[in-house]
Protein backbone atom coordinates (compact mmCIF):
# COMPACT_ATOMS: atom_id res chain seq x y z
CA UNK A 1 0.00 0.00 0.00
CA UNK A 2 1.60 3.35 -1.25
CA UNK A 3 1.71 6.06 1.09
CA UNK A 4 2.38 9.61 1.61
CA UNK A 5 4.78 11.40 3.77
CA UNK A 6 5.11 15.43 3.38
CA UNK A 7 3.89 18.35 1.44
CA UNK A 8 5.64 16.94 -1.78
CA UNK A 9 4.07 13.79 -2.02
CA UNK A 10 0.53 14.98 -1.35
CA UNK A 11 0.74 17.77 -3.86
CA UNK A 12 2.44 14.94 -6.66
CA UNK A 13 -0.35 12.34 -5.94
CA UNK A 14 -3.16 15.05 -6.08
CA UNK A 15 -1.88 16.40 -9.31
CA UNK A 16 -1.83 12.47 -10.59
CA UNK A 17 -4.86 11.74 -9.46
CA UNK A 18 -7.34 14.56 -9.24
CA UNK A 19 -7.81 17.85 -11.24
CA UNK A 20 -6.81 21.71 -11.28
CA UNK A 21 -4.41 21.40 -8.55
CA UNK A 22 -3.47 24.71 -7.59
CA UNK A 23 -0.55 25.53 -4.84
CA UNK A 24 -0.40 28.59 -3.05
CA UNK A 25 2.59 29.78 -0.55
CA UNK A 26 2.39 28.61 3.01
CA UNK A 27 1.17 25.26 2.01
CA UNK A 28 -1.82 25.63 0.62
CA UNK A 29 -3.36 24.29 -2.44
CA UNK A 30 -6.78 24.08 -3.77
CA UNK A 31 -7.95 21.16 -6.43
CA UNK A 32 -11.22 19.48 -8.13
CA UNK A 33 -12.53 16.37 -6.72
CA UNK A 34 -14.94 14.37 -8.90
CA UNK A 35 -17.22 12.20 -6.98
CA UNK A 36 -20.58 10.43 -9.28
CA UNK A 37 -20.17 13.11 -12.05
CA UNK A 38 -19.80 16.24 -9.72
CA UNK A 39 -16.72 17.95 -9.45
CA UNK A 40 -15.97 19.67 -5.78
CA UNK A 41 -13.75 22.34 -5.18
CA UNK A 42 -11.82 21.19 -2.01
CA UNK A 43 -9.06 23.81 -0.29
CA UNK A 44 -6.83 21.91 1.71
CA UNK A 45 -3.46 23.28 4.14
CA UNK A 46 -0.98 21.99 6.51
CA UNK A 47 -1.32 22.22 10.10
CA UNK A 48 1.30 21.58 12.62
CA UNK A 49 0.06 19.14 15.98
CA UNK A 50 1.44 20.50 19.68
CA UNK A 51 4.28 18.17 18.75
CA UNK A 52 5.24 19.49 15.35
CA UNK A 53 3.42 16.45 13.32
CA UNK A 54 2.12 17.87 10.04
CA UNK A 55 -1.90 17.09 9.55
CA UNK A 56 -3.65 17.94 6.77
CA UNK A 57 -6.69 20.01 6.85
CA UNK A 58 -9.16 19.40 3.56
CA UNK A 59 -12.66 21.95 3.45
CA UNK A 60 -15.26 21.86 0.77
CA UNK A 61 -17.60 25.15 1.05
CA UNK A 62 -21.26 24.73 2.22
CA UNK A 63 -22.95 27.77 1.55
CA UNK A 64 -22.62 31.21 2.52
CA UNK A 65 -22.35 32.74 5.74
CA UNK A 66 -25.81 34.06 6.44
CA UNK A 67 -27.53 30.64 5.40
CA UNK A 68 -25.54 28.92 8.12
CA UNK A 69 -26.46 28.95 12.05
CA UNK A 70 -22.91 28.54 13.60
CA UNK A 71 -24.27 28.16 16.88
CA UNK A 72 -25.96 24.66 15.94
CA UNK A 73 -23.14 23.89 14.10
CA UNK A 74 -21.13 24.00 17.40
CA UNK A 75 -23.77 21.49 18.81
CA UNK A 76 -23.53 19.63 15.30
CA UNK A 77 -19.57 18.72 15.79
CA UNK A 78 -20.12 16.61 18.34
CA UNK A 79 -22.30 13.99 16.14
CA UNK A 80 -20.85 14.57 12.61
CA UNK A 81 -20.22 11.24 10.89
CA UNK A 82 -17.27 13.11 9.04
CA UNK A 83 -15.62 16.23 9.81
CA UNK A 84 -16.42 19.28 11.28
CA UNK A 85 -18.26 22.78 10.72
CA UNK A 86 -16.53 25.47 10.47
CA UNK A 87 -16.50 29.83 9.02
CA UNK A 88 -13.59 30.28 6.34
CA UNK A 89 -13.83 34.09 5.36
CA UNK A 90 -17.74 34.21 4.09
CA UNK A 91 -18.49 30.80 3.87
CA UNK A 92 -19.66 27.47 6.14
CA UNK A 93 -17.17 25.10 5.34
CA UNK A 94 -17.27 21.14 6.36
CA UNK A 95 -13.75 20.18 7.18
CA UNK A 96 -11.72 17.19 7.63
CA UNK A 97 -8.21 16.71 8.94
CA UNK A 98 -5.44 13.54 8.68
CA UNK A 99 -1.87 13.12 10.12
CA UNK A 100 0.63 13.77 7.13
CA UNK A 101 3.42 11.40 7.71
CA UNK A 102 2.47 7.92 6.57
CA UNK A 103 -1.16 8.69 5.37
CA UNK A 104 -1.92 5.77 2.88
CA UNK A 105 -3.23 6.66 -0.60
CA UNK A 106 -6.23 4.61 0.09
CA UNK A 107 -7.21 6.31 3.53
CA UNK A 108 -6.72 9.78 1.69
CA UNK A 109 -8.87 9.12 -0.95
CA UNK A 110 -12.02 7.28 0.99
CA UNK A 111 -11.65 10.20 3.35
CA UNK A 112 -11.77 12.81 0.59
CA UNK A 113 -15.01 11.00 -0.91
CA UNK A 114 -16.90 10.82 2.64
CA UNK A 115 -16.14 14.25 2.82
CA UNK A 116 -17.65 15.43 -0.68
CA UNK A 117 -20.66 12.80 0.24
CA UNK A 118 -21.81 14.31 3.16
CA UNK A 119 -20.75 17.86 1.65
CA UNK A 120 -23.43 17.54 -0.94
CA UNK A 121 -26.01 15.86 1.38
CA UNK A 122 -25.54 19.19 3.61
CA UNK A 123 -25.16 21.36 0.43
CA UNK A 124 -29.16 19.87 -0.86
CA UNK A 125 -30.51 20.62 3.21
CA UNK A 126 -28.98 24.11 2.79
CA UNK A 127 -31.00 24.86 -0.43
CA UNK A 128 -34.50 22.70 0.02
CA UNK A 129 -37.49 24.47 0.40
CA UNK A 130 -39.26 21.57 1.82
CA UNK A 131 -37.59 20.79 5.14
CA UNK A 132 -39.08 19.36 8.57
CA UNK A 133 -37.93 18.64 12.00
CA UNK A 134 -37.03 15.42 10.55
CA UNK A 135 -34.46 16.79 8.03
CA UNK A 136 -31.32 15.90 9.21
CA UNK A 137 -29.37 18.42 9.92
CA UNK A 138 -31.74 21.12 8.50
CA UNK A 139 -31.76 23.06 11.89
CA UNK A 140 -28.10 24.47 10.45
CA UNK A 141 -29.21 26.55 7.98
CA UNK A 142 -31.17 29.51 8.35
């Protein structure tokens, strides 16, 4: 099972095996992930653990600010299958994280298509006319 170590490998088997990669100083990059036909725009950037580790922090945009209740979403986190809520800039964002060093290819990439998933299953809540109490997670969007 291949696996990836730093910065440098991510970036090499992103651009091999997804589309549009684009870098950006301080370890960033940005790049298309197509999941069932859809492509999703998914930012992703290096963090650094207490003890130095490098994680990697992948976030696919939700909808904007004003559609999202970021109170729930605090009381969301807690019961997310995948992820967590969060505010980049003007936008709701559903984020997931992953250690760096030693992060199999395979891990990467069923992570990175649970996190599109449930994207678009929170993306269709946000923009439904027809929701009830029983829509989950429908109380996050205003």
């Amino acid at each position: 099972m291949a696996h990836i170590d730093d910065w440098a490998g991510l970036v090499a088997y992103l651009q091999a095996h997804h589309r549009g990669v684009q870098t950006f100083p301080g370890d960033r990059l940005r790049f298309g992930y197509d999941h069932e036909g859809v492509e999703h725009a998914i930012g992703a950037q290096v963090l650094l653990s207490a003890t130095r580790a490098p994680w990697i922090s992948f976030a696919t945009k939700l909808c904007p600010v004003e559609q999202f209740r970021t109170r729930s979403a605090l009381v969301a986190n807690v019961d997310l299958p995948i992820g967590g809520l969060a505010i980049a800039g003007d936008h709701a964002v559903l984020r997931q994280s992953l250690p760096l060093r030693g992060l199999a290819e395979a891990d990467l990439e069923h992570a990175l298509r649970a996190l599109v998933t449930f994207a678009a299953q929170l993306r269709a809540v946000a923009v439904a006319e027809d929701v009830d109490i029983d829509t989950p997670y429908a109380y996050l969007f205003a």
